[in-house]
PDB file of N, CA and C in Angstrom:
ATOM      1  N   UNK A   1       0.849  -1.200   0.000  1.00  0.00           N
ATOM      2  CA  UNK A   1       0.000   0.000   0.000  1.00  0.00           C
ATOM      3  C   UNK A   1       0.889   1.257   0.000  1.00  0.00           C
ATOM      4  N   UNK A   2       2.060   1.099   0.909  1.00  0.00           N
ATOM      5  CA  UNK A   2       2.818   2.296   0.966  1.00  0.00           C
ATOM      6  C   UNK A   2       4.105   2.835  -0.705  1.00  0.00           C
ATOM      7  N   UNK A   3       4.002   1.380  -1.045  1.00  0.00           N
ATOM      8  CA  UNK A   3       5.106   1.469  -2.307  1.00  0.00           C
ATOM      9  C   UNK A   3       4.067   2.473  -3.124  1.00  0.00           C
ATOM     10  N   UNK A   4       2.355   2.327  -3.484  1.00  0.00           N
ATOM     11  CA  UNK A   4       2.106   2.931  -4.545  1.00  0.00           C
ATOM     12  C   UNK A   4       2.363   4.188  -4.309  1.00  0.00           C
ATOM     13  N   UNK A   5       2.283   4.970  -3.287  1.00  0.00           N
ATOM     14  CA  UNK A   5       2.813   6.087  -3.121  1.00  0.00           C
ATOM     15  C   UNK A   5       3.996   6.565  -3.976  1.00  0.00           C
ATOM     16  N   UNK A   6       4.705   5.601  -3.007  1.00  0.00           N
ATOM     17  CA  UNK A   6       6.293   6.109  -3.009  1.00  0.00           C
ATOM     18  C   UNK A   6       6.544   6.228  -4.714  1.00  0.00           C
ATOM     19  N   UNK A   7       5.760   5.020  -5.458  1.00  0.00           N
ATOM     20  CA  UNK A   7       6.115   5.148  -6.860  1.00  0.00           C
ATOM     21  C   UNK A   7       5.612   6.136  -7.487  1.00  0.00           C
ATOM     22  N   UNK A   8       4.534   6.312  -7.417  1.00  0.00           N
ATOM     23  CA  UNK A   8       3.457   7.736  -7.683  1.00  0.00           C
ATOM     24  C   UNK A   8       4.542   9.057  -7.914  1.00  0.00           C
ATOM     25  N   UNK A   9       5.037   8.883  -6.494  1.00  0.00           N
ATOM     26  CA  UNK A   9       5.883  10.384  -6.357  1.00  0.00           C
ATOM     27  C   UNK A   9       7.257   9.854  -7.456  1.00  0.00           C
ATOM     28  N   UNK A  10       8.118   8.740  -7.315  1.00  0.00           N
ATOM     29  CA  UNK A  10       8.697   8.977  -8.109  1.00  0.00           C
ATOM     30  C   UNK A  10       8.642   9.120  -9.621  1.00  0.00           C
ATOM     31  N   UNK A  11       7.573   8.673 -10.063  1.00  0.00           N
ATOM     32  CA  UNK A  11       6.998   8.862 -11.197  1.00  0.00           C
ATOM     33  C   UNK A  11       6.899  10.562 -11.512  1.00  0.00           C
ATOM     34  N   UNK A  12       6.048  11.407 -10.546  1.00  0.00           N
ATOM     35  CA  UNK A  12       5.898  12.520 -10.971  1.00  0.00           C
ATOM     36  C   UNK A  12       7.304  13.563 -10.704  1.00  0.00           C
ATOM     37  N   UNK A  13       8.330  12.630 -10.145  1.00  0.00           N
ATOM     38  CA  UNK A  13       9.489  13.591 -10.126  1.00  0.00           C
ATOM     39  C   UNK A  13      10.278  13.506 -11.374  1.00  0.00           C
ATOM     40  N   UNK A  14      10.417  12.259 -11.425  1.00  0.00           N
ATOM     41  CA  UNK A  14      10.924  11.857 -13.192  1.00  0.00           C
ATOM     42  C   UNK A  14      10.565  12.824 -14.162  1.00  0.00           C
ATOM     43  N   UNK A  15       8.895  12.831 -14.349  1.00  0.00           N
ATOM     44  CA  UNK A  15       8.179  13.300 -15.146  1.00  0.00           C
ATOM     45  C   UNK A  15       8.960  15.147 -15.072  1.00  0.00           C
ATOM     46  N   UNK A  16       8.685  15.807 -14.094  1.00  0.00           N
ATOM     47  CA  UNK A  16       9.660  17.112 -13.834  1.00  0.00           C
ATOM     48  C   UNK A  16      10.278  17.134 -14.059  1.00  0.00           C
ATOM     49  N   UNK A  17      11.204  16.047 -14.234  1.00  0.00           N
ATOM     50  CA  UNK A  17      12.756  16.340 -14.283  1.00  0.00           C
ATOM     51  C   UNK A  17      12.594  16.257 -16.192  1.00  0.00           C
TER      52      UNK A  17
END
């Protein structure tokens, strides 16, 4: 439950970057 987070966010930091 806590990974989809964590991926979520790294997803939308990627995406920023």
């Amino acid at each position: 439950m806590r990974w989809q987070l964590n991926k979520q966010q790294l997803h939308a930091r990627l995406s920023m970057k």
